[in-house]
PDB file of N, CA and C in Angstrom:
ATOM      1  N   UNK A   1     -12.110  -8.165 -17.103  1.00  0.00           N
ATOM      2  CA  UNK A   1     -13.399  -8.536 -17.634  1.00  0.00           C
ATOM      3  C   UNK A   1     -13.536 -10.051 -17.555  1.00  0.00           C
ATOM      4  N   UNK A   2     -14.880 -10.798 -17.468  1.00  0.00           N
ATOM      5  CA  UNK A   2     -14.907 -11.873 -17.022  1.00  0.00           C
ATOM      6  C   UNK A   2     -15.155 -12.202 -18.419  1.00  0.00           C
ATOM      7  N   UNK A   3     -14.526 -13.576 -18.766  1.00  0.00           N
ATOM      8  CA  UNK A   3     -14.644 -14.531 -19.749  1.00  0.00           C
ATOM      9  C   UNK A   3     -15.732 -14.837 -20.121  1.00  0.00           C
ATOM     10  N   UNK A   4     -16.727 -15.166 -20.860  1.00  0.00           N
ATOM     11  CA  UNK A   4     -17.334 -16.131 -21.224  1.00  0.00           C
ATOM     12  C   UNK A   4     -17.228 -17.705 -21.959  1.00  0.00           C
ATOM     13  N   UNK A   5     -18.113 -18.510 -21.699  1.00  0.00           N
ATOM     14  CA  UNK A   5     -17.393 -19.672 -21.897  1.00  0.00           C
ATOM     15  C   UNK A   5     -17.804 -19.837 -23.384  1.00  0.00           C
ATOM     16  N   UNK A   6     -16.944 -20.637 -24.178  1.00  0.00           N
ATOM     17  CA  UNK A   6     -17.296 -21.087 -25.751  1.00  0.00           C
ATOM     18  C   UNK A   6     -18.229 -22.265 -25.512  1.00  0.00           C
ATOM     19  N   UNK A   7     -18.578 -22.311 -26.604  1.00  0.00           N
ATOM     20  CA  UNK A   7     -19.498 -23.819 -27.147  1.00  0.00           C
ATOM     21  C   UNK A   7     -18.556 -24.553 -28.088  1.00  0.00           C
ATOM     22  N   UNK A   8     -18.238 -26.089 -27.716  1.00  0.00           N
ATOM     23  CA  UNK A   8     -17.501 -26.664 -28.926  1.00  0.00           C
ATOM     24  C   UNK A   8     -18.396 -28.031 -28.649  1.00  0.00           C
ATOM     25  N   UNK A   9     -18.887 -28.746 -29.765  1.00  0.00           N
ATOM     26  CA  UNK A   9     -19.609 -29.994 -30.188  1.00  0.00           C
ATOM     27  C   UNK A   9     -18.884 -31.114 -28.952  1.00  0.00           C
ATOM     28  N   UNK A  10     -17.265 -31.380 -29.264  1.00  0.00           N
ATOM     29  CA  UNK A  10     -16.487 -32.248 -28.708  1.00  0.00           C
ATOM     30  C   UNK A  10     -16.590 -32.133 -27.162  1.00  0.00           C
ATOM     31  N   UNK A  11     -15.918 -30.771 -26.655  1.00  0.00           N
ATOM     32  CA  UNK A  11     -15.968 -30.451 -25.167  1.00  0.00           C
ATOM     33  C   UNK A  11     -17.212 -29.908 -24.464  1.00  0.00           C
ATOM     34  N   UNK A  12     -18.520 -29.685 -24.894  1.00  0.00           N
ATOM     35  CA  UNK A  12     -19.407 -29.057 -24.501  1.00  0.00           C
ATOM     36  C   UNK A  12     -18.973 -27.614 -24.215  1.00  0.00           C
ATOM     37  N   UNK A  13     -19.501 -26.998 -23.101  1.00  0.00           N
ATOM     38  CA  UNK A  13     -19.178 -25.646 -22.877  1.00  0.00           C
ATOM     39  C   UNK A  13     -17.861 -25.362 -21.989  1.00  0.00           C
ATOM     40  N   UNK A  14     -16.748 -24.474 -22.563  1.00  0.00           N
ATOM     41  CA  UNK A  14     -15.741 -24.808 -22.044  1.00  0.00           C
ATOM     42  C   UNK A  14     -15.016 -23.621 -21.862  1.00  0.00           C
ATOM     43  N   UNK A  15     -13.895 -22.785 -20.866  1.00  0.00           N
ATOM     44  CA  UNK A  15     -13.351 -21.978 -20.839  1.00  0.00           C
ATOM     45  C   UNK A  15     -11.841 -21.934 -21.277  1.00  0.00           C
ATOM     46  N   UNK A  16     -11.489 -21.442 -22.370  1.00  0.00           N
ATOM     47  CA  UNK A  16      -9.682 -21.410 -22.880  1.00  0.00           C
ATOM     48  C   UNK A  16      -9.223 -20.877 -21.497  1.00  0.00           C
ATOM     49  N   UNK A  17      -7.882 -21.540 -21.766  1.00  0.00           N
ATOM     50  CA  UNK A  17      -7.154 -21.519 -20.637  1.00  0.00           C
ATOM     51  C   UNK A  17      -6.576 -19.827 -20.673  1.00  0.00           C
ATOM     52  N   UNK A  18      -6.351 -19.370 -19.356  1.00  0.00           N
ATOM     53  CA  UNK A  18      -5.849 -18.133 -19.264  1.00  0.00           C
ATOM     54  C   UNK A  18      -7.328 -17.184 -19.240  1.00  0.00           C
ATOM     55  N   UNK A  19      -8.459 -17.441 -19.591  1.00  0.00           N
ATOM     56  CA  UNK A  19      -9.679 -16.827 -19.559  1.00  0.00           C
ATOM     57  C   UNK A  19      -9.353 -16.374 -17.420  1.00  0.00           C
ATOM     58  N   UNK A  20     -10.407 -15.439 -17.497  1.00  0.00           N
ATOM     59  CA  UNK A  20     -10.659 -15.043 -16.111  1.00  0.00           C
ATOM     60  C   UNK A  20     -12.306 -15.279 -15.868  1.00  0.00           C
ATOM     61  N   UNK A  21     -12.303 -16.309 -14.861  1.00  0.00           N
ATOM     62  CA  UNK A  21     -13.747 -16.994 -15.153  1.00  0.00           C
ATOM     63  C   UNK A  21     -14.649 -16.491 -13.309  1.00  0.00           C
ATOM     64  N   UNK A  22     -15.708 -16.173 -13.616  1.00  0.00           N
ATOM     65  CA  UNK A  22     -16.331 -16.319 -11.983  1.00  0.00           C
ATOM     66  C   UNK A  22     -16.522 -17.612 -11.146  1.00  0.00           C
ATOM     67  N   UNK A  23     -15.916 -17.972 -10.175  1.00  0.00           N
ATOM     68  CA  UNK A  23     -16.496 -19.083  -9.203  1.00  0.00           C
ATOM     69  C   UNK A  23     -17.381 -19.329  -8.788  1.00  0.00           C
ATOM     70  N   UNK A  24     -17.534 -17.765  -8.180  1.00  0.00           N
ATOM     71  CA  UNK A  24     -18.954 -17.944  -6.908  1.00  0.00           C
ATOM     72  C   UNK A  24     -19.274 -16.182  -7.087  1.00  0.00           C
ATOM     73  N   UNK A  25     -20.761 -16.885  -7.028  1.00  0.00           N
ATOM     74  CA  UNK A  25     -21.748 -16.057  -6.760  1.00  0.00           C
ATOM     75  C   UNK A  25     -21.810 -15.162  -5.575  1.00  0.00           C
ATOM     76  N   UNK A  26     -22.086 -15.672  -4.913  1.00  0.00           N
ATOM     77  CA  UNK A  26     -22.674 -15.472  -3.170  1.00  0.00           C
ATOM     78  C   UNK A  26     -22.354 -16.876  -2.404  1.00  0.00           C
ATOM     79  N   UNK A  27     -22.139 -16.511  -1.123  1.00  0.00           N
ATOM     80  CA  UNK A  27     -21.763 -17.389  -0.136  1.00  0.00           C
ATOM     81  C   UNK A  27     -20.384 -17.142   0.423  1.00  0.00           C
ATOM     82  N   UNK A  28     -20.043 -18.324   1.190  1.00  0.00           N
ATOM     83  CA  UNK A  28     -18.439 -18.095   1.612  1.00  0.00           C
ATOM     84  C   UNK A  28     -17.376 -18.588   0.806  1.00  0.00           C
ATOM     85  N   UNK A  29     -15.985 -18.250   1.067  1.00  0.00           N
ATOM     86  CA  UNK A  29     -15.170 -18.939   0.653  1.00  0.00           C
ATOM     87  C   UNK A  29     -13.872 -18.664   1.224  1.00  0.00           C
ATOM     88  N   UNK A  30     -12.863 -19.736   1.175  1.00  0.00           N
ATOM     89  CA  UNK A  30     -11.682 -19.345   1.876  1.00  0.00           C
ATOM     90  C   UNK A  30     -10.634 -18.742   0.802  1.00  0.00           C
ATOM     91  N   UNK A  31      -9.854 -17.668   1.426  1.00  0.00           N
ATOM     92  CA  UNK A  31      -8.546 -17.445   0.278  1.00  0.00           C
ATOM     93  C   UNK A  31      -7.571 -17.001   1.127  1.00  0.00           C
ATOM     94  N   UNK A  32      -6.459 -16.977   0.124  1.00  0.00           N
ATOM     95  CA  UNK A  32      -5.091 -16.541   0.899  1.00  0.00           C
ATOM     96  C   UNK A  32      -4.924 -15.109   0.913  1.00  0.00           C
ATOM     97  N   UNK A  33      -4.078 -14.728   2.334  1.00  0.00           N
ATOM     98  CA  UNK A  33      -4.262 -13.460   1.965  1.00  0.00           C
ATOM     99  C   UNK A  33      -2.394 -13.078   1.995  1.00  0.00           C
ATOM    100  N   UNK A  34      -2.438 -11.742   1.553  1.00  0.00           N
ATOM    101  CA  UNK A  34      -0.783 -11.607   1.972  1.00  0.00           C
ATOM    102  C   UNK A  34      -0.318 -10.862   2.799  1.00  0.00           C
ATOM    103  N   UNK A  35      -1.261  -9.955   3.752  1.00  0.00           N
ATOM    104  CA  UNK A  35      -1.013  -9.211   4.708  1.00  0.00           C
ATOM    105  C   UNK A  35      -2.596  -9.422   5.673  1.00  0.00           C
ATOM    106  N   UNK A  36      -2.495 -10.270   6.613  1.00  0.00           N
ATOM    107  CA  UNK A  36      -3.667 -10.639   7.545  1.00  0.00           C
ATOM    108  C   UNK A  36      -3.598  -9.938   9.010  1.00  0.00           C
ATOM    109  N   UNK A  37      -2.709  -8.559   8.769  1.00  0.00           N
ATOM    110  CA  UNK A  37      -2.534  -8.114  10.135  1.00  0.00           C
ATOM    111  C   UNK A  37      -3.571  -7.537  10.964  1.00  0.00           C
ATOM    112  N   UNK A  38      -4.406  -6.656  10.032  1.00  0.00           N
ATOM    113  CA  UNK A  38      -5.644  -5.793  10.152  1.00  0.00           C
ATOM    114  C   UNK A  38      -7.013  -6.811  10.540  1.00  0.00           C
ATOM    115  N   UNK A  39      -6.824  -7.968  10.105  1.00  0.00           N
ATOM    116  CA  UNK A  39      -7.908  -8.367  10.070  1.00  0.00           C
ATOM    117  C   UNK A  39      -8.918  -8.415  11.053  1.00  0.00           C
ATOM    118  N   UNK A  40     -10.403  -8.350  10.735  1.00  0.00           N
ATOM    119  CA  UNK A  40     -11.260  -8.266  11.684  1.00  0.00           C
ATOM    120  C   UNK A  40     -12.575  -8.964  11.108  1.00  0.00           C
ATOM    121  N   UNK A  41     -13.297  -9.216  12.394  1.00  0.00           N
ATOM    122  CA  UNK A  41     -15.050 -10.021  11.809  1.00  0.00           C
ATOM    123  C   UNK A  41     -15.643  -8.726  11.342  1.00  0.00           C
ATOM    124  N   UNK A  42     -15.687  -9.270  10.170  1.00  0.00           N
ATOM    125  CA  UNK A  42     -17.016  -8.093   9.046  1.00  0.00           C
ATOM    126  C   UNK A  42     -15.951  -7.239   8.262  1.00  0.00           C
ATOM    127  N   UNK A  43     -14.465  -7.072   8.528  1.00  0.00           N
ATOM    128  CA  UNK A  43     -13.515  -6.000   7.907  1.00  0.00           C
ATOM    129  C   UNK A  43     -13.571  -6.267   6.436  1.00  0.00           C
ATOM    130  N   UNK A  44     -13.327  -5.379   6.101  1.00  0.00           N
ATOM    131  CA  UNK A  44     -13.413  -5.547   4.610  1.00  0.00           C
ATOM    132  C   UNK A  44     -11.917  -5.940   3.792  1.00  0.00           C
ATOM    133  N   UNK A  45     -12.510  -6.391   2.589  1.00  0.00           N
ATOM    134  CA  UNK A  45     -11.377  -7.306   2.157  1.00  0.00           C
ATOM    135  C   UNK A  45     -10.731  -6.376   0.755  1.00  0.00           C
ATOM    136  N   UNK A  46      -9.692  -6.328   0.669  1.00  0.00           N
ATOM    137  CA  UNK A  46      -9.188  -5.232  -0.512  1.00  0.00           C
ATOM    138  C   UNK A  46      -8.338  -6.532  -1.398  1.00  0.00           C
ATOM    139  N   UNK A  47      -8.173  -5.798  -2.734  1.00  0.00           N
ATOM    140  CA  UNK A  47      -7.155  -6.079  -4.241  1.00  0.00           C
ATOM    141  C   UNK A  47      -6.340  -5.395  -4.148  1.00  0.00           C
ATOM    142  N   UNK A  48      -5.130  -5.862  -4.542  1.00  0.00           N
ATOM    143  CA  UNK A  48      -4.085  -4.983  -4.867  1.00  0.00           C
ATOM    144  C   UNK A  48      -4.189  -4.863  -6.382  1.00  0.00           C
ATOM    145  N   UNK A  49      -4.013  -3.091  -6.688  1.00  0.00           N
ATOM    146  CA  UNK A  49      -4.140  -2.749  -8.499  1.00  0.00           C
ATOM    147  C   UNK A  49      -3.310  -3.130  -8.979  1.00  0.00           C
ATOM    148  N   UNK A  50      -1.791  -3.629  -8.213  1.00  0.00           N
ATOM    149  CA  UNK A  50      -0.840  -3.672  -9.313  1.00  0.00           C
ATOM    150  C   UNK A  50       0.269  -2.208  -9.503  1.00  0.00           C
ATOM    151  N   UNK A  51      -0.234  -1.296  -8.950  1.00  0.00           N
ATOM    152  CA  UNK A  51       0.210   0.559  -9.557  1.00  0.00           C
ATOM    153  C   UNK A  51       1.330   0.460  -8.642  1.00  0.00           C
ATOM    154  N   UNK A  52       2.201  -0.429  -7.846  1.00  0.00           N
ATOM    155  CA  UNK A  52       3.631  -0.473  -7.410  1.00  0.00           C
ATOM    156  C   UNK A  52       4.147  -1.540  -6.916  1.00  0.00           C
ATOM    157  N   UNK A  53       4.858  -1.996  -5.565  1.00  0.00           N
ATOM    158  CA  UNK A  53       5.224  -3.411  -5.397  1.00  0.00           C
ATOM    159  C   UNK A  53       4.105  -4.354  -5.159  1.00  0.00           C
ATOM    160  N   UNK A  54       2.952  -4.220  -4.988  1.00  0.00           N
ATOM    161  CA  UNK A  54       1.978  -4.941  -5.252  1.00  0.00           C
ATOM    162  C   UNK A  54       2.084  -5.944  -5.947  1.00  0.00           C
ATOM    163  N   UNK A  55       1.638  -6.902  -6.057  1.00  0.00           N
ATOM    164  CA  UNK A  55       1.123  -7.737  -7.392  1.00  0.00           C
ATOM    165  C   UNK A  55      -0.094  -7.669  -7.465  1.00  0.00           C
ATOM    166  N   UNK A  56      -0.175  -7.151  -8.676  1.00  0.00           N
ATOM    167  CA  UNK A  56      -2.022  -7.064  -8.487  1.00  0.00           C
ATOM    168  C   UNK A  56      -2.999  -8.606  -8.676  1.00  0.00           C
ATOM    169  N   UNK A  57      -4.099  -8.108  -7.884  1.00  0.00           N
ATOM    170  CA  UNK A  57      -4.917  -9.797  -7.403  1.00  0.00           C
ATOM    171  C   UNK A  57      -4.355  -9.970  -6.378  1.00  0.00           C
ATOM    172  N   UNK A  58      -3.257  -9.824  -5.573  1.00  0.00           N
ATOM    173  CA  UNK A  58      -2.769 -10.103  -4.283  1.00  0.00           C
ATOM    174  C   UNK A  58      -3.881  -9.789  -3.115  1.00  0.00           C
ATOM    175  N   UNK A  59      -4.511 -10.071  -2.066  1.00  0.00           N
ATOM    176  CA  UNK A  59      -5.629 -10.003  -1.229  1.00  0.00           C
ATOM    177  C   UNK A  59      -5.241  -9.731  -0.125  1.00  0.00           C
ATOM    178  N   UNK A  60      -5.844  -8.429   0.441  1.00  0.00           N
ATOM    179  CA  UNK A  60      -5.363  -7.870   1.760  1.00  0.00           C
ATOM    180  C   UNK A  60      -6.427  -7.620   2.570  1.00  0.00           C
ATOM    181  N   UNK A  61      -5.932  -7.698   4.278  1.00  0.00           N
ATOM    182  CA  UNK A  61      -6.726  -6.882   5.158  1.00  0.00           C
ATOM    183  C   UNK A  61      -6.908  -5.404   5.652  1.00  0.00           C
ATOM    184  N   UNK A  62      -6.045  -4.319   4.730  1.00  0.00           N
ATOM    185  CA  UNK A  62      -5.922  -3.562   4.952  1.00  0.00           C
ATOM    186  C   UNK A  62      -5.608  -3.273   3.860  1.00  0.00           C
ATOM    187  N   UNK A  63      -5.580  -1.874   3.108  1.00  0.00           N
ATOM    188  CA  UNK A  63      -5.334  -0.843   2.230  1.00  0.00           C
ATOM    189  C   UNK A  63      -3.559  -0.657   2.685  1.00  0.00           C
ATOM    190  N   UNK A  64      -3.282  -0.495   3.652  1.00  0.00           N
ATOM    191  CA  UNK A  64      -1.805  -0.228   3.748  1.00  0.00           C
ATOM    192  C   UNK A  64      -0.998   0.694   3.339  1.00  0.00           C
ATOM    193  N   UNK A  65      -0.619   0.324   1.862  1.00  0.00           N
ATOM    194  CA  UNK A  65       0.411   1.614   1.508  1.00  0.00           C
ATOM    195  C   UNK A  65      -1.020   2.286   0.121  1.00  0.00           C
ATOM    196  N   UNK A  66      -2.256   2.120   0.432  1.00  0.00           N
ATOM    197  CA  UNK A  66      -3.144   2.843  -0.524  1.00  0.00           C
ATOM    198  C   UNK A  66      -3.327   2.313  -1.897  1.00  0.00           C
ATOM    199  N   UNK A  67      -2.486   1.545  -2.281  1.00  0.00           N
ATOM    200  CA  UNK A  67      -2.419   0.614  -3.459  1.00  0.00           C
ATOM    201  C   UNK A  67      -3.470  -0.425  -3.875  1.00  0.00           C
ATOM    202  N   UNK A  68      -4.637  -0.489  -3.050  1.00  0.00           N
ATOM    203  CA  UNK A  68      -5.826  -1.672  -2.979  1.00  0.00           C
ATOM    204  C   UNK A  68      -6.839  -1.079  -3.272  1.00  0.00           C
ATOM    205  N   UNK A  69      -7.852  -1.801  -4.072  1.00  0.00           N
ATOM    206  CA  UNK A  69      -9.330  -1.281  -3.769  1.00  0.00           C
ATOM    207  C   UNK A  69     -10.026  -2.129  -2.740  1.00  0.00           C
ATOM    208  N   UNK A  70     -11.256  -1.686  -2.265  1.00  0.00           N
ATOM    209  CA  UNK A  70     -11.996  -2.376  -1.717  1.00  0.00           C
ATOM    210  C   UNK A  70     -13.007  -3.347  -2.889  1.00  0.00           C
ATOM    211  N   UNK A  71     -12.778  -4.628  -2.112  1.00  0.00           N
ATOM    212  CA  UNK A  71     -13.712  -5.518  -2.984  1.00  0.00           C
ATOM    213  C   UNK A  71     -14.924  -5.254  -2.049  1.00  0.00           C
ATOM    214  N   UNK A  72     -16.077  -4.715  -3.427  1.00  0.00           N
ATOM    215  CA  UNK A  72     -17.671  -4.350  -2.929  1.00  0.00           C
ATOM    216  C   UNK A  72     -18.327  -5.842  -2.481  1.00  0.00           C
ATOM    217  N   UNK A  73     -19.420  -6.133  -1.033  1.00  0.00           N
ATOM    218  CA  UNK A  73     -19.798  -6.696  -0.719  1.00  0.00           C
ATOM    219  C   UNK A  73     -18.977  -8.366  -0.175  1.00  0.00           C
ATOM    220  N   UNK A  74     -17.716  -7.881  -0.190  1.00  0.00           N
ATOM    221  CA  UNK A  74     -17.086  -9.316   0.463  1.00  0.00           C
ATOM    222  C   UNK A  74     -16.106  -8.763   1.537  1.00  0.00           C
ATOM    223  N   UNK A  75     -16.611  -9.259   3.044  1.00  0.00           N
ATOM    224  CA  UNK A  75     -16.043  -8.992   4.090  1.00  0.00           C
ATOM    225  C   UNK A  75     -15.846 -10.540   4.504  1.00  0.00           C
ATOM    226  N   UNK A  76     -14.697 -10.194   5.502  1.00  0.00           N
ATOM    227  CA  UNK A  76     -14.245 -10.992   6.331  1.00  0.00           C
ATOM    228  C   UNK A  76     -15.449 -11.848   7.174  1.00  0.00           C
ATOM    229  N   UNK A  77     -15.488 -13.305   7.223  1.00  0.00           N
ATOM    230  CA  UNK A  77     -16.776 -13.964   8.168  1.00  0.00           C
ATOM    231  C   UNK A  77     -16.155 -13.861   9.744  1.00  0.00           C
ATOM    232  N   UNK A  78     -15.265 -14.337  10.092  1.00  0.00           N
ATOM    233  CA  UNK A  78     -14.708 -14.445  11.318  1.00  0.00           C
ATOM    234  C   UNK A  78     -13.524 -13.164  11.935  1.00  0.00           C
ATOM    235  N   UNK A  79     -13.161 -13.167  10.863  1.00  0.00           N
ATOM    236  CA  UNK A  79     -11.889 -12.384  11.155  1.00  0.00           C
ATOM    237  C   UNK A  79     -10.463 -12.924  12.055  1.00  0.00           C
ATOM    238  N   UNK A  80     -10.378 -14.334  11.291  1.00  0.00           N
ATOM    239  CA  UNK A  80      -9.721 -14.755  11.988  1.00  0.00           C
ATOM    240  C   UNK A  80      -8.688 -15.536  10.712  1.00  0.00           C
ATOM    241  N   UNK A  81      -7.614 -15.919  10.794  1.00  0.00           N
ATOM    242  CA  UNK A  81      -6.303 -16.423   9.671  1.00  0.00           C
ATOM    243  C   UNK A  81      -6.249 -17.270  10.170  1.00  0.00           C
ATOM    244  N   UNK A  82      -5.356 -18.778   9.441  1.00  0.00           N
ATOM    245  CA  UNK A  82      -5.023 -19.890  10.163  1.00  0.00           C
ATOM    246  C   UNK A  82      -3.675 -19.538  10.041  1.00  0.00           C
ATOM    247  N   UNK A  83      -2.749 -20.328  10.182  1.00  0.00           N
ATOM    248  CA  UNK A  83      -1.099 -20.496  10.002  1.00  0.00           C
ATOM    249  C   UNK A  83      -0.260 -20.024   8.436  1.00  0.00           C
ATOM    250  N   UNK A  84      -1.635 -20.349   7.397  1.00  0.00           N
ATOM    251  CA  UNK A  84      -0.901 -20.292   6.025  1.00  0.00           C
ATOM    252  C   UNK A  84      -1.516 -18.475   5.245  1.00  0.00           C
ATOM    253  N   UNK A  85      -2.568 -18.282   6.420  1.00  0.00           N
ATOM    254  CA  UNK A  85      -2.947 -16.595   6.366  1.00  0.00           C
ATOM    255  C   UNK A  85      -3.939 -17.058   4.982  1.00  0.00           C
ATOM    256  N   UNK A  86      -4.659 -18.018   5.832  1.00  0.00           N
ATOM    257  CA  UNK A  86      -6.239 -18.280   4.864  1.00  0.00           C
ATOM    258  C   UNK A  86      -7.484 -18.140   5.702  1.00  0.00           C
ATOM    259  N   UNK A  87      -8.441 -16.991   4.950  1.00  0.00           N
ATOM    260  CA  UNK A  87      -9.357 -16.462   6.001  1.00  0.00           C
ATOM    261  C   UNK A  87     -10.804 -16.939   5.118  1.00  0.00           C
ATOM    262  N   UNK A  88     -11.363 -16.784   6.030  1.00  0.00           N
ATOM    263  CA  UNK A  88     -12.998 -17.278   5.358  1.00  0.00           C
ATOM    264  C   UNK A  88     -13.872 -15.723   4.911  1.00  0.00           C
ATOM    265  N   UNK A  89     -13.797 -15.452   3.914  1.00  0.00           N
ATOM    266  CA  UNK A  89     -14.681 -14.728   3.325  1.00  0.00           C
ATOM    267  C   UNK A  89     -16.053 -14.699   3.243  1.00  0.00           C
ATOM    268  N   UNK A  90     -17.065 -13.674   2.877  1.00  0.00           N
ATOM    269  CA  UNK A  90     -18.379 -13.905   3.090  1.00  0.00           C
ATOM    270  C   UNK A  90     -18.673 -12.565   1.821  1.00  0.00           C
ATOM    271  N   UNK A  91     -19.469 -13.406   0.809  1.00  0.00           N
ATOM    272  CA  UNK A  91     -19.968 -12.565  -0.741  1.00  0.00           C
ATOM    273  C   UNK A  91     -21.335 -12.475  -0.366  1.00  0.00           C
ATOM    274  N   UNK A  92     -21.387 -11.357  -0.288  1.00  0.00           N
ATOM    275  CA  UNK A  92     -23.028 -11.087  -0.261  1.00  0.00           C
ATOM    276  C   UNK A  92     -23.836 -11.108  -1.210  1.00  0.00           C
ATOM    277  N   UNK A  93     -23.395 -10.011  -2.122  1.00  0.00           N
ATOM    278  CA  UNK A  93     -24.407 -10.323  -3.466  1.00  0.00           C
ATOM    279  C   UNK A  93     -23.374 -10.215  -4.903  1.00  0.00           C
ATOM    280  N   UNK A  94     -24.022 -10.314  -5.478  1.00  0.00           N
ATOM    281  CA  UNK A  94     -22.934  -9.948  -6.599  1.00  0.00           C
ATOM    282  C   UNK A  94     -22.857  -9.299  -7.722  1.00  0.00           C
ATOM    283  N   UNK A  95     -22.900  -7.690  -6.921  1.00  0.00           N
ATOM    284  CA  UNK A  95     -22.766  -6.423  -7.385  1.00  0.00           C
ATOM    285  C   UNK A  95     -21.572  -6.034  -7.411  1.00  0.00           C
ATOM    286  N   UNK A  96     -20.754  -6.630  -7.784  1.00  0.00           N
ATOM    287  CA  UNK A  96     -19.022  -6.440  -7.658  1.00  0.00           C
ATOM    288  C   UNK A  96     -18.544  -5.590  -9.365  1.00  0.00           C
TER     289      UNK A  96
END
């Protein structure tokens, strides 16, 4: 569940640490992934749940051993990894 931020007089509006906060809306963005083998332009981008060696939040190009969901409306822009297996993402809307 996403955080909401507090109100404090001193800090203005602010998020406690360890909160899980949204970045982005819509648009692109780059992230790491941990398995970039599958990848493709437009492929879709999965989570790992966590339900075995996973770590969950871990970001894949493939479902693999079935352990991932698909993240709704964020596919791959290029389909392409650099060296450190960081790909450019593309959020369409944010019905997630």
């Amino acid at each position: 569940r996403v955080g909401q931020p507090y109100a404090d007089n001193a800090q203005g509006w602010y998020y406690a640490a360890g909160d899980v906060v949204e970045v982005l809306v819509r648009g692109s963005i780059c992230v790491e992934l941990k398995d970039a083998t599958s990848i493709a332009p437009r492929g879709a981008l999965y989570i790992a749940n966590g339900n075995n060696s996973l770590n969950a939040g871990d970001l894949y190009a493939a479902t693999g051993t079935g352990h991932a969901i698909t993240v709704p409306n964020a596919y791959f822009s290029k389909g392409a990894v650099d060296g450190n297996k960081i790909a450019e993402v593309s959020i369409l809307e944010r019905k997630m």
